[in-house]
C-alpha atoms as a PDB file:
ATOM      1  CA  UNK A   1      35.862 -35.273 175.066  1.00  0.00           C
ATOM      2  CA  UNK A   2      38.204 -36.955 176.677  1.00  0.00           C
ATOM      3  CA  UNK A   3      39.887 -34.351 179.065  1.00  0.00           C
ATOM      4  CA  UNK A   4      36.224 -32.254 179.366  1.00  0.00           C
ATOM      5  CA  UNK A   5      34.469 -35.387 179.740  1.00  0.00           C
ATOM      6  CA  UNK A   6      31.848 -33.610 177.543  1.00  0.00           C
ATOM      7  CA  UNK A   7      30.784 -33.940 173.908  1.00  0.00           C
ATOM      8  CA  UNK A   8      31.876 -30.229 172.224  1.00  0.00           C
ATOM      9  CA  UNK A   9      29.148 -30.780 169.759  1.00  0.00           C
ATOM     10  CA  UNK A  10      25.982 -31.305 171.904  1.00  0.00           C
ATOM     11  CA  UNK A  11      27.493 -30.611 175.165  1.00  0.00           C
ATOM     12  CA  UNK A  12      25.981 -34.343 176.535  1.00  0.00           C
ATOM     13  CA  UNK A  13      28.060 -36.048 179.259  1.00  0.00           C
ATOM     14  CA  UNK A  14      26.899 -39.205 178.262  1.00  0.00           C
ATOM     15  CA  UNK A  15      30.170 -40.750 176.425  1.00  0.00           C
ATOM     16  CA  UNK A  16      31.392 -44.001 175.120  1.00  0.00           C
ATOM     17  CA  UNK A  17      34.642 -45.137 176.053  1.00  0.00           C
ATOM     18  CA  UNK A  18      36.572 -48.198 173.837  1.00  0.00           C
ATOM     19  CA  UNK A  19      39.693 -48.703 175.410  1.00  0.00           C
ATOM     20  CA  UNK A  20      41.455 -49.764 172.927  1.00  0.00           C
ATOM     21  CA  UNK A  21      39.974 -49.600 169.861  1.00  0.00           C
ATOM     22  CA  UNK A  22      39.887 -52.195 167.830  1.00  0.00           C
ATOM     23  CA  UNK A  23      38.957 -53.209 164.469  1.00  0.00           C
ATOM     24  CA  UNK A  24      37.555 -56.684 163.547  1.00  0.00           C
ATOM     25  CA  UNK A  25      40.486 -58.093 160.823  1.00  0.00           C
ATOM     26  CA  UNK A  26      41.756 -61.534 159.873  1.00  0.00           C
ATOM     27  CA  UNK A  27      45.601 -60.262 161.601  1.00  0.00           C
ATOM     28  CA  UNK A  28      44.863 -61.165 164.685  1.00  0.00           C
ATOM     29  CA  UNK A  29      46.238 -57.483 166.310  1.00  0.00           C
ATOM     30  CA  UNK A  30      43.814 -56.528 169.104  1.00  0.00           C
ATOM     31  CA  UNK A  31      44.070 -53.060 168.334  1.00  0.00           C
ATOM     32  CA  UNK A  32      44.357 -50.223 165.677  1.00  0.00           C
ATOM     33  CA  UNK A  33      47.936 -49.098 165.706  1.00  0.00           C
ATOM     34  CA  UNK A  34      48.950 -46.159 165.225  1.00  0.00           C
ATOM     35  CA  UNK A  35      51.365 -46.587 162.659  1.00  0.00           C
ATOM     36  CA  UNK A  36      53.208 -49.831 161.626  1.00  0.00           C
ATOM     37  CA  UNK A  37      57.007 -50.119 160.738  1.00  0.00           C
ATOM     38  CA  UNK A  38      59.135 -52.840 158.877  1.00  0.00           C
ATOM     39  CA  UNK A  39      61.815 -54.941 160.605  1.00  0.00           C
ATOM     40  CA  UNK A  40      63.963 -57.352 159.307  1.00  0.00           C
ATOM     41  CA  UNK A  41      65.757 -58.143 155.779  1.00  0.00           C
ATOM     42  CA  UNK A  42      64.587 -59.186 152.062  1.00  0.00           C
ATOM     43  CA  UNK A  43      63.653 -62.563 153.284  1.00  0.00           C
ATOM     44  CA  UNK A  44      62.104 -62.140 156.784  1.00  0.00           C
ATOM     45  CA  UNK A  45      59.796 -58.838 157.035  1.00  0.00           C
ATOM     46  CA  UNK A  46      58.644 -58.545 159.953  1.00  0.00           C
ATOM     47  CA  UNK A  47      55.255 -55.732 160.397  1.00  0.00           C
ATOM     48  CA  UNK A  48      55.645 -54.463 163.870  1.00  0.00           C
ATOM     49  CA  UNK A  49      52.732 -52.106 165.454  1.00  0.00           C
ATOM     50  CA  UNK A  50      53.416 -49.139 166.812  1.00  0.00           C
ATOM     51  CA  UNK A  51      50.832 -47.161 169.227  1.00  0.00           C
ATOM     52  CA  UNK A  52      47.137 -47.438 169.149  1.00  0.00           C
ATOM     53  CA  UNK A  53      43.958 -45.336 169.835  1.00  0.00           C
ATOM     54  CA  UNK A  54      41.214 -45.255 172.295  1.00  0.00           C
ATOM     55  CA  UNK A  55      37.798 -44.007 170.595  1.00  0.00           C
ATOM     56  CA  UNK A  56      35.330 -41.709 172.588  1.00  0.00           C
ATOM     57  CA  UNK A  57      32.114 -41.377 171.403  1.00  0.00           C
ATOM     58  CA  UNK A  58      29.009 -39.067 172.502  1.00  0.00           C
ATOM     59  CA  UNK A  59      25.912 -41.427 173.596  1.00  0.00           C
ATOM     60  CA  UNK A  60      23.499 -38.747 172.069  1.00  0.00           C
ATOM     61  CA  UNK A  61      24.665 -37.120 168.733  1.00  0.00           C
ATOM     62  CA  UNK A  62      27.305 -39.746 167.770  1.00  0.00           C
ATOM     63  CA  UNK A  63      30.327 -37.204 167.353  1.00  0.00           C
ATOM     64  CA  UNK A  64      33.527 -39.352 168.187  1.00  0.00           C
ATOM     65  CA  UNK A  65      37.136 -39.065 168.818  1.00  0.00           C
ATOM     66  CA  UNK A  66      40.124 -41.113 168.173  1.00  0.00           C
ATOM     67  CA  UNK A  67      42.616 -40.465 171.173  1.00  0.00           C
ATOM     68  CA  UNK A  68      46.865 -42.164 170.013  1.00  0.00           C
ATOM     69  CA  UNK A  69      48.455 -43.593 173.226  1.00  0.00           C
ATOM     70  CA  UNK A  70      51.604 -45.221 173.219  1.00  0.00           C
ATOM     71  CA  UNK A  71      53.077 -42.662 171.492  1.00  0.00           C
ATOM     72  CA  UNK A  72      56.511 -43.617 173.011  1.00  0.00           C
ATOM     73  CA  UNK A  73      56.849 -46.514 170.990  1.00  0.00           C
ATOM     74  CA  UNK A  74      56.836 -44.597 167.849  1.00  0.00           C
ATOM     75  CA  UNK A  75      59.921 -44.770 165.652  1.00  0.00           C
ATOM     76  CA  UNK A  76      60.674 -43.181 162.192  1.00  0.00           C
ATOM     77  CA  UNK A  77      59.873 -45.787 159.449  1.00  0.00           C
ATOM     78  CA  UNK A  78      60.198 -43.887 156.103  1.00  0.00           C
ATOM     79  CA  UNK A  79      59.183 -47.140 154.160  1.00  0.00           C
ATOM     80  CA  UNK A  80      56.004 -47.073 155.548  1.00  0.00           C
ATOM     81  CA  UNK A  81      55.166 -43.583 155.546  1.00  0.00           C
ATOM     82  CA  UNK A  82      55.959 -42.961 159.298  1.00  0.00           C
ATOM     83  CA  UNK A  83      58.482 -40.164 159.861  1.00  0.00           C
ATOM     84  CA  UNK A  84      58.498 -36.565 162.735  1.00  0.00           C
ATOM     85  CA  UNK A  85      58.622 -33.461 161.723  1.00  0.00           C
ATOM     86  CA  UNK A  86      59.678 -31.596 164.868  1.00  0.00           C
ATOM     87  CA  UNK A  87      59.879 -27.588 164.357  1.00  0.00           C
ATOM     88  CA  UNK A  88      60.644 -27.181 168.070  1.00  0.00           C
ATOM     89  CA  UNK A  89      63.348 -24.323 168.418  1.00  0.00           C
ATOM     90  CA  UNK A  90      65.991 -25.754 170.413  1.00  0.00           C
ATOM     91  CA  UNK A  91      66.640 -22.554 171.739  1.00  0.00           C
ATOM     92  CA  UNK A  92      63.110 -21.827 173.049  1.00  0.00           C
ATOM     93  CA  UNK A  93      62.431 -23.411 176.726  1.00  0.00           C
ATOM     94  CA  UNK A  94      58.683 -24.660 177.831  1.00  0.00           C
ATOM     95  CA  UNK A  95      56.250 -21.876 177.844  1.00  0.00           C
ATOM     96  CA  UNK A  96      55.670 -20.666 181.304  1.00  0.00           C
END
């Protein structure tokens, strides 16, 4: 929906757009992150958000999307279940 500008269930163009998204919570982040990470030591944990996600949702029949942004600030955080698998063959250039 969000590159077509169209819903690819009902074909409306009558779309929502929630820039970010956000989820009503008592930890005061304004948005859904993608994918949280640990910083710090024993003592002082620190939860740091990573990413978040803009929602897209047809007017008509309801179908929605969740579209990640900020995917650059993603980092590996094994403790928290956030890690890259990256098959790329290093060997292969872009498509063209």
């Amino acid at each position: 929906m969000k590159n077509s500008a169209r819903c690819p269930k009902c074909e409306s163009r009558r779309l929502w757009i929630v820039e970010p998204f956000r989820v009503p919570d008592d930890t005061n982040w304004p948005a859904l992150p993608v994918a949280t990470r640990l910083v710090g030591g024993a003592f002082l944990t620190q939860v740091v958000r990573m990413g978040g996600f803009d929602l897209y949702v047809c007017a008509d029949c309801g179908f929605s999307e969740l579209w990640a942004r900020g995917l650059e600030e993603m980092q590996a955080s094994p403790e928290t279940g956030v890690t890259l698998r990256d098959t790329t063959d290093p060997e292969q250039g872009p498509f063209r």
